[in-house]
Protein backbone atom coordinates (compact mmCIF):
# COMPACT_ATOMS: atom_id res chain seq x y z
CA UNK A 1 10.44 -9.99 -17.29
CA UNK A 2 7.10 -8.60 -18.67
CA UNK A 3 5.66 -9.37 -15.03
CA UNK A 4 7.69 -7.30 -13.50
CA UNK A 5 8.18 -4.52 -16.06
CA UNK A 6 4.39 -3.88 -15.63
CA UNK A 7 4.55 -4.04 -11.84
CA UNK A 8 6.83 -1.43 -11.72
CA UNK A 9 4.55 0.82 -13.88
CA UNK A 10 1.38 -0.34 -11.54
CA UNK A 11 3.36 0.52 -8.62
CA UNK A 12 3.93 4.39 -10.48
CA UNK A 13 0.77 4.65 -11.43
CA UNK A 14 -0.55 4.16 -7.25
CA UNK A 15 2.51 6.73 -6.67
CA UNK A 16 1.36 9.22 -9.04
CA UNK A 17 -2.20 8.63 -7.83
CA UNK A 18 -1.64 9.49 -4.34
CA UNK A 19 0.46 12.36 -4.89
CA UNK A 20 1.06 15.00 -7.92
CA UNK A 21 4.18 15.95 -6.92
CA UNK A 22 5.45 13.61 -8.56
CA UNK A 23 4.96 15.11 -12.28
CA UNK A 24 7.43 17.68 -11.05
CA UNK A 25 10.36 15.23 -11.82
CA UNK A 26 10.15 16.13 -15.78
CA UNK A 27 10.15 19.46 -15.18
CA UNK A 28 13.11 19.37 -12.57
CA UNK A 29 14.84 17.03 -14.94
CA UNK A 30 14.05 19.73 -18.11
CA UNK A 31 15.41 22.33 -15.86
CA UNK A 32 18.38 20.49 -14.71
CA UNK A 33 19.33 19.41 -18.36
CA UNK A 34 19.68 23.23 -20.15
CA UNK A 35 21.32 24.41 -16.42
CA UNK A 36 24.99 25.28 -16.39
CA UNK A 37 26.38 21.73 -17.71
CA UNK A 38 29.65 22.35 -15.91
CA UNK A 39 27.90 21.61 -12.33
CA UNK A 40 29.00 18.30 -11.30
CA UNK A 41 26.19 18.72 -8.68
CA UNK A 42 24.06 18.97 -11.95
CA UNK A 43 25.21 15.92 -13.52
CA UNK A 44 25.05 14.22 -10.61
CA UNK A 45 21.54 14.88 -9.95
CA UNK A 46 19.91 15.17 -13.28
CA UNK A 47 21.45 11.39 -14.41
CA UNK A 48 21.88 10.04 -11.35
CA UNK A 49 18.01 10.34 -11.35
CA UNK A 50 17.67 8.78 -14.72
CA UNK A 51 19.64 6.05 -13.18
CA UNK A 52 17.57 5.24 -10.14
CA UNK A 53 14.43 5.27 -12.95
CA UNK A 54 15.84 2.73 -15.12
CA UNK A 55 17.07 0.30 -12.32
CA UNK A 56 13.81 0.54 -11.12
CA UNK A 57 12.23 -0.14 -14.53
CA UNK A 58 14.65 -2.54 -16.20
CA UNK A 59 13.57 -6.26 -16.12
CA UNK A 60 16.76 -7.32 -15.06
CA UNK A 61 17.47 -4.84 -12.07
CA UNK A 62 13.96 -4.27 -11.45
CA UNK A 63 13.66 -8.21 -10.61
CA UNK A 64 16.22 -7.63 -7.87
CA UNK A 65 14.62 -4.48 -6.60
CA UNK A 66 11.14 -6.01 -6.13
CA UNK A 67 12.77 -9.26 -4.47
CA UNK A 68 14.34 -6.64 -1.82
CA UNK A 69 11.65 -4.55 -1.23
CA UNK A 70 8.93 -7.51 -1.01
CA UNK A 71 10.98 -8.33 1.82
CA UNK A 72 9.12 -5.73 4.19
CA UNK A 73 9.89 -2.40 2.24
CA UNK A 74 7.36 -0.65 1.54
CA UNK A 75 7.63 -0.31 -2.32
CA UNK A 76 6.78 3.46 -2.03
CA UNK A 77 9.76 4.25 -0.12
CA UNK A 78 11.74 3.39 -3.19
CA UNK A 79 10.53 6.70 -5.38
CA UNK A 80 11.38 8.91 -2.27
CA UNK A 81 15.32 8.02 -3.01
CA UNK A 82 15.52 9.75 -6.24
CA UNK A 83 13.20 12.46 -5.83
CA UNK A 84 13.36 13.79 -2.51
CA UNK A 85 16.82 15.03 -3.28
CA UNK A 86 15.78 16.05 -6.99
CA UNK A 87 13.21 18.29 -5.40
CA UNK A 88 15.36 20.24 -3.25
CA UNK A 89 18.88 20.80 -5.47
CA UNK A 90 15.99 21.87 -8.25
CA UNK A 91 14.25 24.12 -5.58
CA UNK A 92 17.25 25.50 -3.90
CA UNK A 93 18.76 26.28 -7.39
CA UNK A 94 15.89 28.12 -9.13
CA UNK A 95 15.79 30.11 -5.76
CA UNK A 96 19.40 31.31 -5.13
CA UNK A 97 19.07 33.05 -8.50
CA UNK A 98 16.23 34.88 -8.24
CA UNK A 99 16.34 38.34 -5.43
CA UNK A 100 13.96 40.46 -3.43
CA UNK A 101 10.39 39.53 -3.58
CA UNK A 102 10.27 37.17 -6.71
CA UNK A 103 12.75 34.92 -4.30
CA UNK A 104 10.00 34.96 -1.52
CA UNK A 105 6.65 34.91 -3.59
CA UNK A 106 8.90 31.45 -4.92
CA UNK A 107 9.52 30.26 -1.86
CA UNK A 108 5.73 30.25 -0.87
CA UNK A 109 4.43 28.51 -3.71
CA UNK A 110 7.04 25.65 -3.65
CA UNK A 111 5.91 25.81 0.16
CA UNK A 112 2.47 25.35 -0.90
CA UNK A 113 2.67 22.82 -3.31
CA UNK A 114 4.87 20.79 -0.89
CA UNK A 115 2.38 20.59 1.76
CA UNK A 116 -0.72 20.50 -0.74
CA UNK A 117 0.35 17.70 -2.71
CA UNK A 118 -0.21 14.38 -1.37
CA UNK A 119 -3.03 13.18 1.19
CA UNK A 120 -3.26 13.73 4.84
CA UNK A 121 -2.73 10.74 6.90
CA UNK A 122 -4.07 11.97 9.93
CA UNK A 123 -7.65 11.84 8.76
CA UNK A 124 -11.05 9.52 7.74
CA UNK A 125 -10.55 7.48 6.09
CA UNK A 126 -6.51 6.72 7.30
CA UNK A 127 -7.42 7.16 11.22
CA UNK A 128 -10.93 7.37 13.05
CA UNK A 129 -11.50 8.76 16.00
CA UNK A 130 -10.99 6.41 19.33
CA UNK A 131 -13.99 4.61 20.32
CA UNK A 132 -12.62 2.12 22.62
CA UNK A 133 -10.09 1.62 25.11
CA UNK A 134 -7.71 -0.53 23.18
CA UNK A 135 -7.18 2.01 20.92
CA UNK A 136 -8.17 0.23 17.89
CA UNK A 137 -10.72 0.15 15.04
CA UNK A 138 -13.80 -0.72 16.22
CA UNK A 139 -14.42 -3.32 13.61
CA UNK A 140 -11.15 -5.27 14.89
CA UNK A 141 -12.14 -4.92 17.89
CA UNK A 142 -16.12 -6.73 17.50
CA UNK A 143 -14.05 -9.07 14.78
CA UNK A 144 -11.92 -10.16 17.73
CA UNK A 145 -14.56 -10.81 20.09
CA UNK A 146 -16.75 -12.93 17.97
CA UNK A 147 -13.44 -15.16 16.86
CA UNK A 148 -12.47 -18.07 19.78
CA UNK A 149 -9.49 -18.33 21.12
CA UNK A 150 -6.80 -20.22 19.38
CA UNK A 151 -8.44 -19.33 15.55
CA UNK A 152 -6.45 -19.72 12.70
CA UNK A 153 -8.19 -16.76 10.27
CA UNK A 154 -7.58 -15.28 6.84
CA UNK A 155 -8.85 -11.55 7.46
CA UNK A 156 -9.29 -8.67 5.15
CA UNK A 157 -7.05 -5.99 4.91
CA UNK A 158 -8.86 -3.66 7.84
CA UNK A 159 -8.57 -6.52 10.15
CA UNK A 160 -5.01 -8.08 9.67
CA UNK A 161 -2.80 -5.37 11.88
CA UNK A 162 -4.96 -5.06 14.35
CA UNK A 163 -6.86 -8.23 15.72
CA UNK A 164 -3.63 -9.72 17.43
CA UNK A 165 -3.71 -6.93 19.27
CA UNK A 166 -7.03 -7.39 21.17
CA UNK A 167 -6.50 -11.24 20.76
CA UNK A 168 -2.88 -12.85 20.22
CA UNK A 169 -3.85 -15.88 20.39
CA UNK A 170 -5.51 -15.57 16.85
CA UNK A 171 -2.76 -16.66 13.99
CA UNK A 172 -3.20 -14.95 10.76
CA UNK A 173 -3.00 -16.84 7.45
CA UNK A 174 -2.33 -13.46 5.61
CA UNK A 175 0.41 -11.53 7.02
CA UNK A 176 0.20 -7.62 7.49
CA UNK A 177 3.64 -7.20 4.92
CA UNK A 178 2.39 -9.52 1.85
CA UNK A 179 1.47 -9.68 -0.28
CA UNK A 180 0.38 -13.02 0.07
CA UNK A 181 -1.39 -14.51 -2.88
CA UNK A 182 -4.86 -14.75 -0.54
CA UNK A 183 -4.53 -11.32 0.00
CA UNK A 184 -3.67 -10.20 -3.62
CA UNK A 185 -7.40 -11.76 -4.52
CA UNK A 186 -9.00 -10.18 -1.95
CA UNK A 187 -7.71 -6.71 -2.73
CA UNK A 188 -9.53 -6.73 -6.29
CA UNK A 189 -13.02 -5.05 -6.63
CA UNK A 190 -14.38 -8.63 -7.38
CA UNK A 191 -12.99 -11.75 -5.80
CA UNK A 192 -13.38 -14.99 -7.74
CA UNK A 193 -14.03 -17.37 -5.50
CA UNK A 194 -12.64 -20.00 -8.51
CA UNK A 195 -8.86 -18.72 -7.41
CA UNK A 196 -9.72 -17.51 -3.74
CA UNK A 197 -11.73 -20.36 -2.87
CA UNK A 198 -8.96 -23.33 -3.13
CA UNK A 199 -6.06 -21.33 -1.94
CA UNK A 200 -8.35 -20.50 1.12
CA UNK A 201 -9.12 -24.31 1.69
CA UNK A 202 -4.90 -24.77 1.22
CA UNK A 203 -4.04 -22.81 3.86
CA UNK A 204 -6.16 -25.04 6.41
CA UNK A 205 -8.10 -21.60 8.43
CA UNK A 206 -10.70 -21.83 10.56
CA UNK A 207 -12.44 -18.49 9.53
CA UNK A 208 -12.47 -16.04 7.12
CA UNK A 209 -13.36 -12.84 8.28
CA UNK A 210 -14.11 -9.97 5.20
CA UNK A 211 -16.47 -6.59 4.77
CA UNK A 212 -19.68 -7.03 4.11
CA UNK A 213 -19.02 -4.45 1.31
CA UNK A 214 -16.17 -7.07 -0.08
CA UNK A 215 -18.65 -9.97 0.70
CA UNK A 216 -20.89 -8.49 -1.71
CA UNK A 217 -18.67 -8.20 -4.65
CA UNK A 218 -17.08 -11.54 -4.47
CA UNK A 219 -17.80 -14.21 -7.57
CA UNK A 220 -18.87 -17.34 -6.12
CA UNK A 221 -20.84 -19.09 -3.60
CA UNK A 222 -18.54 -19.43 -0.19
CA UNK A 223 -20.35 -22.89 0.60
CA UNK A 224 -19.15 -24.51 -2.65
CA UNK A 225 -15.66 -24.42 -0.96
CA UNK A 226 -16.80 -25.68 2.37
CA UNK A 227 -17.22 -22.64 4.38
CA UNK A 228 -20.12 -21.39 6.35
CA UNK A 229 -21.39 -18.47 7.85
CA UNK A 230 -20.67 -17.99 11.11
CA UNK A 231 -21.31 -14.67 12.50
CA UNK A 232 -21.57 -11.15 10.30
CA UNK A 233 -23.30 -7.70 10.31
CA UNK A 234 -23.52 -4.93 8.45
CA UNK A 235 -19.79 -3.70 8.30
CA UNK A 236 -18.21 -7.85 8.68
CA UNK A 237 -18.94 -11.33 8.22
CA UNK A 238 -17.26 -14.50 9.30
CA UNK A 239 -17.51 -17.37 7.31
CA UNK A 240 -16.11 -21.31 9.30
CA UNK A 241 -14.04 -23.92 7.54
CA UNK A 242 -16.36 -27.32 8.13
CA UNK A 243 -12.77 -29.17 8.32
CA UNK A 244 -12.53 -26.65 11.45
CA UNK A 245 -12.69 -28.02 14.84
CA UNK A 246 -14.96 -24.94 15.51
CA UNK A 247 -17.43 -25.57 13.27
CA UNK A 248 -20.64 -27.36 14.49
């Protein structure tokens, strides 16, 4: 219960990170409270909000919640149920009251702080600009071409929805919609190799295939769990599995 009590306030706190708009519910919810309390649009909003929260929050409900949405929802999609529709009964409301100019010079700064809030997806470091014909990252692309045909790979995050595309016949260890305990390790600032290493050698790869930058962080000596560099340079490296059939 704990577990998952402080998952769902991890999985806030990455919310809340990527986007202020979000510390606009309390004061939608402040407004909402001392509004006419004869609106059933206003109860319904105001607690029905409070609702969604606590489901999410609660050990018991939030249990179910996480089981659902680990089963390829992304989590995030979750806080746009209660708020999206919080947002604009809160806007629309504060907006049919007001006249004239105060109604427009409102207008443009909840238009402003709708588009300014957040982070642009269509930009370094989300999307680079096309450098090959496959219309992929270049890394995944190299990545591919060094891996043989056939490989069974655990691959870092960068890699993993992109290399079956230049290659299918590669087969992924860590799936793109984990997360996978493999990839939960890797996504720390500093792999131990004590946990990574032996759930690696479990899973029966051929190749692991990380950043260089990741590579350099991670606790532990690669060899000690029988894999071997292979091929790397300064933005990947591909360590072999000496159980592999590859490796010579």
């Amino acid at each position: 219960m704990k577990e998952t009590f402080s998952l769902a306030i991890s999985e806030l706190a990455i919310v809340m990170e990527s986007s202020p708009i979000l510390y606009l519910v309390p004061v939608c919810l402040i407004y909402l409270y001392f509004k006419d309390k004869s609106s059933l649009w206003r109860t319904f909003f105001l607690w029905g909000t409070l609702f969604l929260f606590f489901l999410y929050i609660c050990p018991v409900s939030g249990k179910i919640l996480h089981y659902c949405l680990s089963q390829g929802t992304y989590f995030r999609i979750f806080w746009l149920v209660p708020l999206v529709p919080l947002f604009c009964y809160t806007a629309t409301t504060v907006i049919t009251h007001l006249q004239g100019v105060k109604r427009l010079c409102l207008f443009l700064v909840l238009l402003f702080c709708s588009t300014q809030f957040g982070s642009y997806m269509l930009k370094e470091p989300n999307f680079y600009p096309v450098t090959n014909p496959y219309k992929l990252t270049q890394e995944s692309v190299d990545t591919a071409k060094w891996l043989p045909d056939g490989a069974y790979i655990v691959g870092a995050d960068w890699l993993v929805p992109f290399i079956r595309q230049y290659n299918p016949t590669i087969t992924l260890v860590n799936e793109r919609n984990g997360p996978d305990a493999i990839s939960v390790e890797l996504a720390k600032d500093y792999p131990d190799l004590a946990v990574l290493g032996p759930l690696v050698q479990s899973s029966g790869c051929d190749f692991v295939a990380i950043g260089q930058d990741k590579n350099q962080t991670i606790q532990g000596n690669w060899e000690d769990y029988g894999f071997h560099f292979y091929r790397g340079d300064n933005r990947c490296i591909i360590f072999v599995n000496e159980k592999s059939e590859f490796y010579q």
